[in-house]
Every structure is written in C-alpha cells, then in structure tokens.
C-alpha atoms as a PDB file:
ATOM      1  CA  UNK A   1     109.291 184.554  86.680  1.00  0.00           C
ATOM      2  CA  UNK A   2     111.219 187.880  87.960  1.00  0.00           C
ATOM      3  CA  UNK A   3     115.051 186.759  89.643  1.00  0.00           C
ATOM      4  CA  UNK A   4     114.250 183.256  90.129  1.00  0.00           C
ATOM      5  CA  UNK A   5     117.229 182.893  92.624  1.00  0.00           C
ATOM      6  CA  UNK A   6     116.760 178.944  93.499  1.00  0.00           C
ATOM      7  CA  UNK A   7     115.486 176.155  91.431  1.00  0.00           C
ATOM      8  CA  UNK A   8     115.086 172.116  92.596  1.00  0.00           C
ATOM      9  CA  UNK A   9     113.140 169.291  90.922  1.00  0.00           C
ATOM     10  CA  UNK A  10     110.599 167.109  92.685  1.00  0.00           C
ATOM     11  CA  UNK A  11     111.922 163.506  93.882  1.00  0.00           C
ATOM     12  CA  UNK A  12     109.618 161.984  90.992  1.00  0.00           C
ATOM     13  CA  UNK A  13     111.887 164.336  88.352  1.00  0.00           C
ATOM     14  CA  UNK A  14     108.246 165.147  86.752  1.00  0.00           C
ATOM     15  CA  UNK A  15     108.250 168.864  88.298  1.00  0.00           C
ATOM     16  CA  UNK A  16     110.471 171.876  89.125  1.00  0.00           C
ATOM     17  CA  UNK A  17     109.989 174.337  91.759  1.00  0.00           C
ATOM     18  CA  UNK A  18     111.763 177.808  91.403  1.00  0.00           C
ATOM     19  CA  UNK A  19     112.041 180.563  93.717  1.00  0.00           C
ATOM     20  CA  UNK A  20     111.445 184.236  92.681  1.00  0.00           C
ATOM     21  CA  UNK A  21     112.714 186.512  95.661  1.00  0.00           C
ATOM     22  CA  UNK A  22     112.151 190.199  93.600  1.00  0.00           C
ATOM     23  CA  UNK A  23     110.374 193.021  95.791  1.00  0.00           C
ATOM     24  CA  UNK A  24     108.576 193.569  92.296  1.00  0.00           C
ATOM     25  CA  UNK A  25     106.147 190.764  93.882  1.00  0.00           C
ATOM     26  CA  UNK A  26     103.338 191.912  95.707  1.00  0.00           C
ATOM     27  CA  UNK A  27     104.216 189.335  98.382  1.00  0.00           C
ATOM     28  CA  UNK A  28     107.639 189.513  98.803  1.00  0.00           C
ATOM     29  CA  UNK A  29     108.494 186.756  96.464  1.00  0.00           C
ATOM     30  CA  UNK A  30     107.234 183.777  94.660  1.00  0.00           C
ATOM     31  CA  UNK A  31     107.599 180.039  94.933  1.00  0.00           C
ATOM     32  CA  UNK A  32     106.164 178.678  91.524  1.00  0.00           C
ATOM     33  CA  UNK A  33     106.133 175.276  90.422  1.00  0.00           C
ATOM     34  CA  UNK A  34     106.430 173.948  86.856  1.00  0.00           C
ATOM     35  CA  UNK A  35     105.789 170.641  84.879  1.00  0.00           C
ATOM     36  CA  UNK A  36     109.104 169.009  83.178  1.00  0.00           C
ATOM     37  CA  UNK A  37     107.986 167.789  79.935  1.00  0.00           C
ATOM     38  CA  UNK A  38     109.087 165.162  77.788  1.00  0.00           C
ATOM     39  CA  UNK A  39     111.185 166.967  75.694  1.00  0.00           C
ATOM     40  CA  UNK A  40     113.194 168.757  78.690  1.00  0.00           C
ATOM     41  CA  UNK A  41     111.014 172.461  78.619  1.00  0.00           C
ATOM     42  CA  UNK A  42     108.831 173.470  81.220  1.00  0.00           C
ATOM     43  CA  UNK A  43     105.143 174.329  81.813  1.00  0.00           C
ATOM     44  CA  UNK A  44     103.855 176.463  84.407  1.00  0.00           C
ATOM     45  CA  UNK A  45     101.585 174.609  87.132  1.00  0.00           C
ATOM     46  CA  UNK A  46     100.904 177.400  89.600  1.00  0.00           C
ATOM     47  CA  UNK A  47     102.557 180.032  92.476  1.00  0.00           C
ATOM     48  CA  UNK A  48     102.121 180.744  96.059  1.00  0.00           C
ATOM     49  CA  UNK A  49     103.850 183.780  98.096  1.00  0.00           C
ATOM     50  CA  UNK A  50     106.617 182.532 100.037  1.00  0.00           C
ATOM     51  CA  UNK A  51     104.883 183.179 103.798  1.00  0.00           C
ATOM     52  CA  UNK A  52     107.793 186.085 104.156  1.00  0.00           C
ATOM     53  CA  UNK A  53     110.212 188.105 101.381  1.00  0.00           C
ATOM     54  CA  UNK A  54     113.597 187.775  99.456  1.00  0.00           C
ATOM     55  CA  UNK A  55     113.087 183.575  98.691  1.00  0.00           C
ATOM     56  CA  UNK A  56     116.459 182.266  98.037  1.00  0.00           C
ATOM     57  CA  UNK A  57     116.670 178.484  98.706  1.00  0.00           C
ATOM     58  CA  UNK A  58     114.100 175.615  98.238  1.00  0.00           C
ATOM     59  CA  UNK A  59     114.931 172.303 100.223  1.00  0.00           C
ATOM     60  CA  UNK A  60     112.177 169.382  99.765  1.00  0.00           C
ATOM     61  CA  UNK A  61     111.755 166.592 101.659  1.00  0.00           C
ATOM     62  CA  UNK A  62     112.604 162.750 100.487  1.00  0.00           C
ATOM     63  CA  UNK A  63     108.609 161.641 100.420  1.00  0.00           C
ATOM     64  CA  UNK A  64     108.340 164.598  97.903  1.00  0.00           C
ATOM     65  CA  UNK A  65     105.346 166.120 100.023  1.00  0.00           C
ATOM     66  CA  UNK A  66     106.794 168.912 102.003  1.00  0.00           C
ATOM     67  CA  UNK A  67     108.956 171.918 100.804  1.00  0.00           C
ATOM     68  CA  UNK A  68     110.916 174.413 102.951  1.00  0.00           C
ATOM     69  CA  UNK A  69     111.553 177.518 102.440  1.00  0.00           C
ATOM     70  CA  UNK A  70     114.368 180.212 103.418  1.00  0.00           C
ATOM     71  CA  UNK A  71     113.374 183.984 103.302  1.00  0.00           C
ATOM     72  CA  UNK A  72     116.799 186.129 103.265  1.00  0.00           C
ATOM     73  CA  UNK A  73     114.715 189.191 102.965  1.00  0.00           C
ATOM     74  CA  UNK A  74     112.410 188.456 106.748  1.00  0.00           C
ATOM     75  CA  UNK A  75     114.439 186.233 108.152  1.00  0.00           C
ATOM     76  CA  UNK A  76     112.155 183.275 108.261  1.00  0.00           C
ATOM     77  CA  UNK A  77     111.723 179.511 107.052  1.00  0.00           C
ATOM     78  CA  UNK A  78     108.560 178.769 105.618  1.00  0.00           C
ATOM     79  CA  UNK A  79     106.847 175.263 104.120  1.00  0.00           C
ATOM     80  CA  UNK A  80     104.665 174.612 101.419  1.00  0.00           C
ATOM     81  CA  UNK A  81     102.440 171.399 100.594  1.00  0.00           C
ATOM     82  CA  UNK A  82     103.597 169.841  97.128  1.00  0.00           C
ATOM     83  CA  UNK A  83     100.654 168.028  95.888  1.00  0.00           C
ATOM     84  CA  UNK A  84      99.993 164.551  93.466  1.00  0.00           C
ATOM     85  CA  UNK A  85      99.429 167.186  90.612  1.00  0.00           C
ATOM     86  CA  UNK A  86     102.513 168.914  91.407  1.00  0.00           C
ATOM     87  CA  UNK A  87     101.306 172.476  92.469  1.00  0.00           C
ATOM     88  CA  UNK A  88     102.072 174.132  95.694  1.00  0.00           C
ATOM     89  CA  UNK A  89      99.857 174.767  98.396  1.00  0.00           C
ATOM     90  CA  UNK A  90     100.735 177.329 100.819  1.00  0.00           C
ATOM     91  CA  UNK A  91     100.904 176.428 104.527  1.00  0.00           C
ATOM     92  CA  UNK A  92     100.665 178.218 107.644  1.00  0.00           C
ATOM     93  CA  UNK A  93     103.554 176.895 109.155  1.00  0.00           C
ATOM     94  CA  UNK A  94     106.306 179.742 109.658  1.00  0.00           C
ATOM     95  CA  UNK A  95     109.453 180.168 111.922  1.00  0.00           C
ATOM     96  CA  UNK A  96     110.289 183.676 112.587  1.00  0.00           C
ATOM     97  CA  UNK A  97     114.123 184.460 113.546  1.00  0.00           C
ATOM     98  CA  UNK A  98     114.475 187.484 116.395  1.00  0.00           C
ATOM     99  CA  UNK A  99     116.949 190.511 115.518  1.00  0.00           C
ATOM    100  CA  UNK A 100     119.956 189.893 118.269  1.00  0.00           C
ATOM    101  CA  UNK A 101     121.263 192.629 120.172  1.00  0.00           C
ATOM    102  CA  UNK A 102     118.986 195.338 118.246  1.00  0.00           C
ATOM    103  CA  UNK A 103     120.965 194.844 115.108  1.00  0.00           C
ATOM    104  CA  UNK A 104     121.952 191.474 114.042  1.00  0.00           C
ATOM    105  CA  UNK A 105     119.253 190.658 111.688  1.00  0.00           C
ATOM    106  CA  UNK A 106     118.039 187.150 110.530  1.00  0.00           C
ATOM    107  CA  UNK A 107     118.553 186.252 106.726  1.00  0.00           C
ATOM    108  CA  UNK A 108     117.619 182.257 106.386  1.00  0.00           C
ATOM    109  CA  UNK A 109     119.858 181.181 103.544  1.00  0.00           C
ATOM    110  CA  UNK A 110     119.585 177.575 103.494  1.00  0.00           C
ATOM    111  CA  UNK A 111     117.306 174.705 104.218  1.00  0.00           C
ATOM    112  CA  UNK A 112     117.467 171.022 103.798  1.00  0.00           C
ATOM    113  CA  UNK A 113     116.397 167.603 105.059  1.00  0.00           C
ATOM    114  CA  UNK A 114     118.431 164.941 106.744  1.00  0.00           C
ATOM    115  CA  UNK A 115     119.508 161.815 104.995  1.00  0.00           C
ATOM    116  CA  UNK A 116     116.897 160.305 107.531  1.00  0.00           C
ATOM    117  CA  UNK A 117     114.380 162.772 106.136  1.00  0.00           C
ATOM    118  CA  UNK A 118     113.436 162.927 110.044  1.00  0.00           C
ATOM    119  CA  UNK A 119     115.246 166.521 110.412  1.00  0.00           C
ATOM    120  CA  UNK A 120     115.197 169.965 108.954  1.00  0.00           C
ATOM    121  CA  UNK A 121     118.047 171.990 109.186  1.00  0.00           C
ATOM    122  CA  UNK A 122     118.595 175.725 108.309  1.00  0.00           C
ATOM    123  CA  UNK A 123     121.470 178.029 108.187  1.00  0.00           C
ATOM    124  CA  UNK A 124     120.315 181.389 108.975  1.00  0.00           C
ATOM    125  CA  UNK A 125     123.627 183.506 107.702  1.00  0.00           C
ATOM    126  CA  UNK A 126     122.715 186.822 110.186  1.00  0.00           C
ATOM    127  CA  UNK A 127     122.605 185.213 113.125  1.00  0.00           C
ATOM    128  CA  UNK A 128     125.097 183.010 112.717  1.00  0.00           C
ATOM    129  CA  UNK A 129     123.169 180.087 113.881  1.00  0.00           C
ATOM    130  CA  UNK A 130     121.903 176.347 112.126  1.00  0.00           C
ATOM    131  CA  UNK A 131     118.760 175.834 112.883  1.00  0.00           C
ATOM    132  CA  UNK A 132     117.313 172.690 113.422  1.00  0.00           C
ATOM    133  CA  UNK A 133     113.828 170.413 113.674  1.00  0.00           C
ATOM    134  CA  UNK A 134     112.918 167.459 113.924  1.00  0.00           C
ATOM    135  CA  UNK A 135     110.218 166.223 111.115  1.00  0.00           C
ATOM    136  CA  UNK A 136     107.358 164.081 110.863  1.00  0.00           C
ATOM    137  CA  UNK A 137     107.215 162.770 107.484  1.00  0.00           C
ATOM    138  CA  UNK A 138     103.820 161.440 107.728  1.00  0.00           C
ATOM    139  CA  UNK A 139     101.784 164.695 108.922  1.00  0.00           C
ATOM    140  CA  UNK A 140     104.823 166.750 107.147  1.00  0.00           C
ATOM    141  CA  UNK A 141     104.887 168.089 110.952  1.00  0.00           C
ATOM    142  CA  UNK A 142     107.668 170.455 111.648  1.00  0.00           C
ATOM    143  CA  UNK A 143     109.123 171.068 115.131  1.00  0.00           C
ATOM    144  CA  UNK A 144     112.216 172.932 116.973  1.00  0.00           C
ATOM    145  CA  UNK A 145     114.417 170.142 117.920  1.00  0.00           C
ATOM    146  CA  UNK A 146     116.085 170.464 121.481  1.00  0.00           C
ATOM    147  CA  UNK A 147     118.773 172.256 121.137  1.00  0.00           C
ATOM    148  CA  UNK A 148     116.688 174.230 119.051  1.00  0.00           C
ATOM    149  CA  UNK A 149     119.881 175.585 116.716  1.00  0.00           C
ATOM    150  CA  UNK A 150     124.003 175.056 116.965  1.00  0.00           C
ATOM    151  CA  UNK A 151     125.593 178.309 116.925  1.00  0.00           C
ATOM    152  CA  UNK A 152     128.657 178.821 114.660  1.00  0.00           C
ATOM    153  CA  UNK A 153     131.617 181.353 115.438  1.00  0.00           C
ATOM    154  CA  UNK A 154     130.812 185.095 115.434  1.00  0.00           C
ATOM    155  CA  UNK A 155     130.816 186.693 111.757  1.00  0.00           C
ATOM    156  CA  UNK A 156     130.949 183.431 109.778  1.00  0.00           C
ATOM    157  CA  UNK A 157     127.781 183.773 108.071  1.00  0.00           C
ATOM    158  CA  UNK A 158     127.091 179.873 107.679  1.00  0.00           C
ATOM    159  CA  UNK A 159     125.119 180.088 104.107  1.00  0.00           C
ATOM    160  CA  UNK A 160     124.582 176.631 102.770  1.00  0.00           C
ATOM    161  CA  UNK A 161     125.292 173.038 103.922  1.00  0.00           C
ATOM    162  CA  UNK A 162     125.058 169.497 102.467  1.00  0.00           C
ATOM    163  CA  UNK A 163     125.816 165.912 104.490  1.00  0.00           C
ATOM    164  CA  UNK A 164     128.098 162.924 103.698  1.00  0.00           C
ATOM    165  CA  UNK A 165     126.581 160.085 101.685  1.00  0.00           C
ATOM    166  CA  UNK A 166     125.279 158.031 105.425  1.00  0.00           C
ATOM    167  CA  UNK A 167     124.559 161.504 107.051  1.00  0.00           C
ATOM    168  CA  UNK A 168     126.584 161.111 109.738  1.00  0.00           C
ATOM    169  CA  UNK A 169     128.661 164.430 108.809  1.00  0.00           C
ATOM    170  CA  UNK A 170     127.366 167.849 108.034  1.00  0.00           C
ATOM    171  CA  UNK A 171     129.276 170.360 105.796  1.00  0.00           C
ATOM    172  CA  UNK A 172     128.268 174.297 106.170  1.00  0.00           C
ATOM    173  CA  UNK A 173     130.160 176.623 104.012  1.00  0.00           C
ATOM    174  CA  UNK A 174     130.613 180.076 106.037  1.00  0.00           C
ATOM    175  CA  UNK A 175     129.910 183.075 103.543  1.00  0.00           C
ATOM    176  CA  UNK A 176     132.258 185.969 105.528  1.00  0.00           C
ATOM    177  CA  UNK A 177     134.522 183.795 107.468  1.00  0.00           C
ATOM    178  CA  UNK A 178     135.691 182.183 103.663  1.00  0.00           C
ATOM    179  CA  UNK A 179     135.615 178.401 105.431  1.00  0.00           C
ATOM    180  CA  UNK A 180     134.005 175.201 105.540  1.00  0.00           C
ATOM    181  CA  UNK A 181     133.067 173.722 109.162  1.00  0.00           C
ATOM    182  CA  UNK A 182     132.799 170.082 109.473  1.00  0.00           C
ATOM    183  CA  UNK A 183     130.172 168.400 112.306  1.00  0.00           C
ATOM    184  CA  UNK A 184     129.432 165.008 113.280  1.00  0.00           C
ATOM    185  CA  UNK A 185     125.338 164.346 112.881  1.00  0.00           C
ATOM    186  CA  UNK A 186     123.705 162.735 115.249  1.00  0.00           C
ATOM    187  CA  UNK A 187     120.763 160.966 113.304  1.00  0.00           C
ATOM    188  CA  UNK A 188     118.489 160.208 116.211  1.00  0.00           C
ATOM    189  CA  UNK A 189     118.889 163.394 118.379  1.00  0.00           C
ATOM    190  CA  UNK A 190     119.625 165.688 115.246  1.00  0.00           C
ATOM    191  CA  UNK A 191     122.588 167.320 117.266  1.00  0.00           C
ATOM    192  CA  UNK A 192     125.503 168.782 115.560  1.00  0.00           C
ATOM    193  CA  UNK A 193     129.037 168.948 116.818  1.00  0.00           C
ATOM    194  CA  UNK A 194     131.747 170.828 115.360  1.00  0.00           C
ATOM    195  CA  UNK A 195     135.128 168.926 114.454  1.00  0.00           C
ATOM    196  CA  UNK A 196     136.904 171.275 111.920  1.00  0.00           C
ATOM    197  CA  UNK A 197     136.701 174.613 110.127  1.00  0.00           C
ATOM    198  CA  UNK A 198     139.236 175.017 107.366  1.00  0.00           C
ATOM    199  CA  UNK A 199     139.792 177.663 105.184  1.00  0.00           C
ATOM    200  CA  UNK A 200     138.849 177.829 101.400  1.00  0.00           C
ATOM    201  CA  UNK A 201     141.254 180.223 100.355  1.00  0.00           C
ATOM    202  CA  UNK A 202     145.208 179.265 100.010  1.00  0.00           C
ATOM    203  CA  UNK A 203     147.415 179.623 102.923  1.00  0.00           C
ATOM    204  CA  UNK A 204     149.620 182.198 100.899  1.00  0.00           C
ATOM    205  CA  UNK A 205     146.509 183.835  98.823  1.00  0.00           C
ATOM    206  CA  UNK A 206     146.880 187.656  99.097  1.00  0.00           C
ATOM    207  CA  UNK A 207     144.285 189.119  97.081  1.00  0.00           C
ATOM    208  CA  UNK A 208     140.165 190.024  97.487  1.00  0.00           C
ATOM    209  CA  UNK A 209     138.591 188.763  99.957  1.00  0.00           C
ATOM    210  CA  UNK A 210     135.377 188.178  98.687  1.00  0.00           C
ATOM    211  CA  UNK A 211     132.415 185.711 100.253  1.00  0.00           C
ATOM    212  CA  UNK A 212     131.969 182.236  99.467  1.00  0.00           C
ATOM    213  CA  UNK A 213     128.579 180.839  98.109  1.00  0.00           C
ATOM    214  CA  UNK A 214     127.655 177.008  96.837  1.00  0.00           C
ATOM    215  CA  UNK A 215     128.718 173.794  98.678  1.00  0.00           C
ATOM    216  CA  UNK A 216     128.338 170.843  96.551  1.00  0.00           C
ATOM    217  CA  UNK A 217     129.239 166.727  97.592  1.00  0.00           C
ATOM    218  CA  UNK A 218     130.517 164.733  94.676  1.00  0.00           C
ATOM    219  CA  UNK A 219     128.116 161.954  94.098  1.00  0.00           C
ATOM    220  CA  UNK A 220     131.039 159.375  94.753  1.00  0.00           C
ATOM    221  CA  UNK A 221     131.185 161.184  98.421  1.00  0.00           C
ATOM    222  CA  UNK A 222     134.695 161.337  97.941  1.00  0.00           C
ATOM    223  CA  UNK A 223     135.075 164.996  97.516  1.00  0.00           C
ATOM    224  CA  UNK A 224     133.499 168.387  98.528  1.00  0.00           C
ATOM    225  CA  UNK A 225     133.165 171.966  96.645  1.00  0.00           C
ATOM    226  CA  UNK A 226     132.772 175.106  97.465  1.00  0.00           C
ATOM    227  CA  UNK A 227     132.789 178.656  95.808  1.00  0.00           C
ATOM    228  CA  UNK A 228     134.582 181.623  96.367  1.00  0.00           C
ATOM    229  CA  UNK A 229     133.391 185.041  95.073  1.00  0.00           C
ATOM    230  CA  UNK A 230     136.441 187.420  94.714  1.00  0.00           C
ATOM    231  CA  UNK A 231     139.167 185.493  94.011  1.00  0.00           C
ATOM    232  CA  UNK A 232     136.826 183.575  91.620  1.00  0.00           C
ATOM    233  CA  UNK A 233     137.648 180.164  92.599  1.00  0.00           C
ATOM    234  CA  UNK A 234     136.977 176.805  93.215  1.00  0.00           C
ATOM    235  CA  UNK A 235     138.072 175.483  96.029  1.00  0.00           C
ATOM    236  CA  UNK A 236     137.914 170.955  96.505  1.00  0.00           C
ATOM    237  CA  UNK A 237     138.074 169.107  99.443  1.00  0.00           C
ATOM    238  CA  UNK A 238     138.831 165.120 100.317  1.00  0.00           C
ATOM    239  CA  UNK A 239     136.212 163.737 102.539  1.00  0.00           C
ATOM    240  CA  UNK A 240     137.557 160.999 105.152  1.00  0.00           C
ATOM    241  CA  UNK A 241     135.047 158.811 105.279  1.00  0.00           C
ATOM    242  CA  UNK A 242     136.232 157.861 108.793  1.00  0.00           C
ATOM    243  CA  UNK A 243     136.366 160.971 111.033  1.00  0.00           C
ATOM    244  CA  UNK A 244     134.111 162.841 108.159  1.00  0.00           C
ATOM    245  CA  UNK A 245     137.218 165.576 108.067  1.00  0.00           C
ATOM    246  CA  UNK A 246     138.164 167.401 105.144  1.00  0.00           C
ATOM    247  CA  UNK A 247     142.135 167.904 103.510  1.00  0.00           C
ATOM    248  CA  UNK A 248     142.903 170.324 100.851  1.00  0.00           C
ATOM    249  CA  UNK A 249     142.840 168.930  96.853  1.00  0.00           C
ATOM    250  CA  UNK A 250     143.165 172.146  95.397  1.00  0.00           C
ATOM    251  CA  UNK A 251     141.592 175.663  94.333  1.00  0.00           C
ATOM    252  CA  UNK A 252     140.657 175.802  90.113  1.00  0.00           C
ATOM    253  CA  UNK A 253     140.051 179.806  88.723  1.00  0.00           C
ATOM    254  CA  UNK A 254     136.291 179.384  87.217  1.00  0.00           C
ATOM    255  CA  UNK A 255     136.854 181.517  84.282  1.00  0.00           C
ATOM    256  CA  UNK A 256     135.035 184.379  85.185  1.00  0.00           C
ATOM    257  CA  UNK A 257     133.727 186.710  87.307  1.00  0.00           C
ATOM    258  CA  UNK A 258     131.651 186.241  90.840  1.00  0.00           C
ATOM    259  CA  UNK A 259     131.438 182.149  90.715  1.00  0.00           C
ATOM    260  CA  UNK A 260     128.326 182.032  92.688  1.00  0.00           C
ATOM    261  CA  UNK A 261     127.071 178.621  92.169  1.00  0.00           C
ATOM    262  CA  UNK A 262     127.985 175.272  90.402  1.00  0.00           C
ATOM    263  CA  UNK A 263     126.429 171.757  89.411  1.00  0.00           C
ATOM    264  CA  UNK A 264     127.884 168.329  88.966  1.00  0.00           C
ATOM    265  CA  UNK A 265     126.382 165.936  86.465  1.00  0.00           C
ATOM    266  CA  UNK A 266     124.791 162.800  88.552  1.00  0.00           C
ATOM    267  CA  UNK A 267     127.764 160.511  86.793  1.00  0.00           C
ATOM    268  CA  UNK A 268     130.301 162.565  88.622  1.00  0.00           C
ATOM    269  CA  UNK A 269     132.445 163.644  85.418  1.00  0.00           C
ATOM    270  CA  UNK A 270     130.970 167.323  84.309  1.00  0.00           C
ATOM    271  CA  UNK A 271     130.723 169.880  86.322  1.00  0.00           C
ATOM    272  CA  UNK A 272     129.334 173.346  85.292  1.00  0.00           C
ATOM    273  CA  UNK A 273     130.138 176.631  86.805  1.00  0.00           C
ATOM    274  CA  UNK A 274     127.533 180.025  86.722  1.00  0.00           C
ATOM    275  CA  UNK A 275     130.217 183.110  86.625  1.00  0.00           C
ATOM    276  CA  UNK A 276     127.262 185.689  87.598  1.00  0.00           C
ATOM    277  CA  UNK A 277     128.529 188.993  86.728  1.00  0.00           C
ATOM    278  CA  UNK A 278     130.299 188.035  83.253  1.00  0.00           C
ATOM    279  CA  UNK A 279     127.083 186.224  82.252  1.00  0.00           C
ATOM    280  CA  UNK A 280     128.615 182.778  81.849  1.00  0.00           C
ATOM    281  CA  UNK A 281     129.026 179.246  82.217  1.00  0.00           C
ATOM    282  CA  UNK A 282     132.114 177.510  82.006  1.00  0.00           C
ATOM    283  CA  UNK A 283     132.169 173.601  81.987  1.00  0.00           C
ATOM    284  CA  UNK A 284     134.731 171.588  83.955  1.00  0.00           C
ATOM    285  CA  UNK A 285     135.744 167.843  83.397  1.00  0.00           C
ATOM    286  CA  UNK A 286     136.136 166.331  86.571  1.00  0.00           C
ATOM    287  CA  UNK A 287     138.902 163.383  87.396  1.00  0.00           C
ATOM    288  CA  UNK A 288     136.332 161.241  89.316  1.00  0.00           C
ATOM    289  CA  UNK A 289     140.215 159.351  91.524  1.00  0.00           C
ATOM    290  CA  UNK A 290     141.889 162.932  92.424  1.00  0.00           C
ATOM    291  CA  UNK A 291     138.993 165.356  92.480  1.00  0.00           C
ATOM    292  CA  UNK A 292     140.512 168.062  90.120  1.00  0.00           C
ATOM    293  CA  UNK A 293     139.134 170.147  87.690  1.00  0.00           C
ATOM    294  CA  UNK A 294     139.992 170.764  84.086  1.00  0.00           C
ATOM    295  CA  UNK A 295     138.397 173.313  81.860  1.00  0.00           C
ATOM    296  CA  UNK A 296     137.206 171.508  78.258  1.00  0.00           C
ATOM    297  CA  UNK A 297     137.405 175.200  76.819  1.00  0.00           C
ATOM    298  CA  UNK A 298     133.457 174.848  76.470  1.00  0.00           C
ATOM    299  CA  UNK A 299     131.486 178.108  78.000  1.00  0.00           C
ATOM    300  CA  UNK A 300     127.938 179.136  77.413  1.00  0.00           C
ATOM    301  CA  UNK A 301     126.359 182.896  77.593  1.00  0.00           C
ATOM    302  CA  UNK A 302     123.737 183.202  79.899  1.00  0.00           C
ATOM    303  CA  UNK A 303     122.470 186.217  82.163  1.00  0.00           C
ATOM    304  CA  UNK A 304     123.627 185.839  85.236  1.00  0.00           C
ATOM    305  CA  UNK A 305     123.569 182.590  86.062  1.00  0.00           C
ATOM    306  CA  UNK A 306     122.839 181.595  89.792  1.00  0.00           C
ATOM    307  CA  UNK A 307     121.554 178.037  90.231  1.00  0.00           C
ATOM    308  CA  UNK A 308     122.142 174.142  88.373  1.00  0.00           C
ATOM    309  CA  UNK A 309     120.355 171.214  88.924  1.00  0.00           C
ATOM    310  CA  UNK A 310     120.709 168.403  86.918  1.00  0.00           C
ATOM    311  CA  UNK A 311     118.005 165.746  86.132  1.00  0.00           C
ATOM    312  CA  UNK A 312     118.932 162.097  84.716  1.00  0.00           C
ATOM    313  CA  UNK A 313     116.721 160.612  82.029  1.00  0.00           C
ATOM    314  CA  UNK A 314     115.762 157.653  82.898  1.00  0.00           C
ATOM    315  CA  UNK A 315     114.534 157.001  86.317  1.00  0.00           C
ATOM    316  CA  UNK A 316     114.435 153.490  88.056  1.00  0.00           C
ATOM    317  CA  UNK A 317     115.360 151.950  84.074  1.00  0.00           C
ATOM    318  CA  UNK A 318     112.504 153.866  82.978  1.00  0.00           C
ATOM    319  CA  UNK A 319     113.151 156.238  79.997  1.00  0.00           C
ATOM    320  CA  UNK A 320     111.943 159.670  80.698  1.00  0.00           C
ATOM    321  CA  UNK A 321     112.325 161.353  77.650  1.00  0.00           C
END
C-alpha cells in the first residue's frame, strides 16, 4: 500500500483493513483489506476507493458487516460492505460536510460505533462539529440522527473519540484546543452533552504548543490517554466511573519526536508508542492500580510509525495461531 494512515482488524480477528489516503491513488485513496494468517503476516484480499480522498480512520461496526469511513482530504464519511470472505465492497452511501462561512472546510477525522452498535458518530475536525447517526445493524442502514451533530467550541478541532466501558460517556480529544471534552451519551436518543473539557498539557507547561492526536481507554476503563505532538507527551487521565469525569494522573515524555499515536496490549500492561518523525517505537510498562507509565528501555526502528492495533491469540479459548 502507499501511506497506509489507519489500520483495524475485523471483529472475527481473521482480517485487517488498512487505509491508504496518498493522492498517488487514482481515487483519492484506498481502503484495502487483508487476510491475517496463522503465523501473524498478512495476505492481500482486495481494495475499493474510499467514495472521497485523504482516508485517515476506519471504524467498523460490532456485527463485523459495515465499515465507515472518514475522508480528511473531501470532507466526507463514507461506508463499505465487509463481506463472509473478508473483502470490501464499496457502497453508495456517502455524507458530504458543507464548507461554513466560505472557508471553514470539512476534514472527517474520526468515526466509530456506539457500544450499542445502534449509532455512528464522527468528529469532523474543520468544522468543529461530532456528527452523529443512528444505525440499523440489520440493513447496515445509516441515518442523520436528530440533532443531526453536537457542536464543540470554536477552533478545537475535535479529532478522535472513544466511550467508557457501558457507553454512557464519550471522550473526544480536541487537536488545536490541546484538551479532552467529556459528554454524557444518551444510548437511546444518541445525544451528547458536554460535562468537562480539561486540558492535556500541564498547568505550568511553557513550551510548543503543538496538536494532540490518539485517544486511547485502558481496557480496565479506569484510565484514559491521549497524545500530544510538540511537547511529545503523554498525557493520562482517571475516569470516574460515576459522573464519567476525568482528573489528572500525569503527563510521561514518549521518547521521541511527534508522538502521534499509541496502542495498549488487550491485558492492560504494555503499551507502545509510534514517535513519527524519529522513526520509532518506544514501549511503556503500564501500572494497571495508578495508570503511570514507565519506559522498559525497549524501542524499535520503524518509518514513521502512525497506527497500533493489537490482536490476542486465542479467541473465545480457541487458539489462533
């Protein structure tokens, strides 16, 4: 592939899908899926253009059936049909995002399904807006949800979001603004209200101001990450299960230079983070009752690393290797 910019694996763990969002495409992009084999490598299955240009997230649905996706370059969230056999099938479904005022321009940055899998949310970072729908798993039906999207302050940028564990609480990381915002979830009416916005920078930090990128839940629930690109940090949040609000743990450096995106292993102990313009990956033991990070001293080479997903080997007590 040329810049694959997102990867995720299918529900089943038997396929990845992987978006390629260079303008080297005749289409604007690339969504291609592969087959995971036994042994861990992958074999190509087949592509489909994106419905729109610049691909930069993939967000599929619980059932495994439906697959959104977010076009930074047009400004537009697009789905494709994942079949049996694991190849994509292009769809004609497409929402285009209007320019605001004659020059606020949509980038879609983010799209994901509720815990409920009856909603599709997307943050479109331009127009400062999350987008949502509501969605019929059955006939993989999507449709603009009334209110159709929340708006978010003015120049925050909301680029990616995750929920809490039930999915009553919705966690957007804000790109410009260098903050998390908080909302309560409504899982029937898919309606998001905002209860907090805290900063992921220090109180007393003095230096770049950068962007922020990934926003990752621990698996325990417990605690919530986020990147900062600048100051090159990690920044970790508590999560009150309660009110779903977040208090400050702590910021770890990541070792490098423009910490765009992270992973955590599935047993909530490892985490590893992509440093994309030094061309590394530096691994992080996590302490699973406090949250914090400690580097092992472990770091891998790797060209600009932008995207982790980690897979488990056995699924259900079935050995997959």
């Amino acid at each position: 592939m040329v810049s694959p910019s997102w990867v995720t694996i299918h529900p089943n763990r038997q396929f990845l899908y992987a978006a390629g969002e260079s303008n080297t495409y005749a289409n604007g992009g690339a969504i291609s899926a592969f087959k995971i084999n036994p042994n861990g490598s992958l074999s190509k299955v087949n592509s489909v253009p994106p419905h729109g240009s610049g691909p930069c997230h993939l967000g599929i649905d619980s059932t495994g059936s439906s697959m959104l996706i977010s076009n930074y370059g047009s400004g537009n969230v697009a789905i494709v049909l994942l079949n049996d056999d694991g190849s994509v099938s292009a769809s004609d479904w497409s929402d285009q995002y209007p320019v605001l005022n004659g020059n606020q321009k949509p980038h879609a940055h983010h799209a994901c399904f509720s815990i409920n899998n009856q909603f599709a949310l997307v943050c479109d970072a331009g127009l400062d807006r999350i987008y949502t729908y509501r969605h019929d798993a059955k006939s993989g039906k999507i449709t603009p949800n009334d209110p159709a999207f929340t708006p978010t302050a003015p120049e925050t940028h909301p680029r990616h979001l995750t929920f809490s564990l039930d999915g009553n609480f919705c966690y957007v990381i804000n790109e410009k603004a260098m903050s998390v915002s908080a909302f309560t979830f409504d899982a029937s009416t898919g309606v998001l209200e905002e209860i907090q916005t805290i900063s992921s920078l220090p109180d007393d930090y003095e230096g770049e101001v950068g962007s922020t990128a990934e926003l990752i839940l621990h698996p325990s629930g417990k605690f919530l990450y986020g990147s900062n690109r600048g100051p090159d940090s990690l920044v970790c949040y508590a999560v009150n299960p309660k009110d779903g609000k977040l208090s400050l743990v702590g910021h770890t450096p990541t070792g490098g230079k423009t910490a765009r995106s992270f992973g955590i292993a599935r047993t909530g102990k490892w985490m590893l983070i992509g440093n994309q313009n030094s061309d590394t990956i530096v691994q992080f033991k996590i302490n699973t009752r406090t949250g914090e990070l400690t580097p092992t001293g472990t770091e891998y080479e790797l060209g600009s690393p932008v995207c982790f997903q980690f897979m488990p080997t056995t699924l259900h007590g079935r050995d997959l290797r």
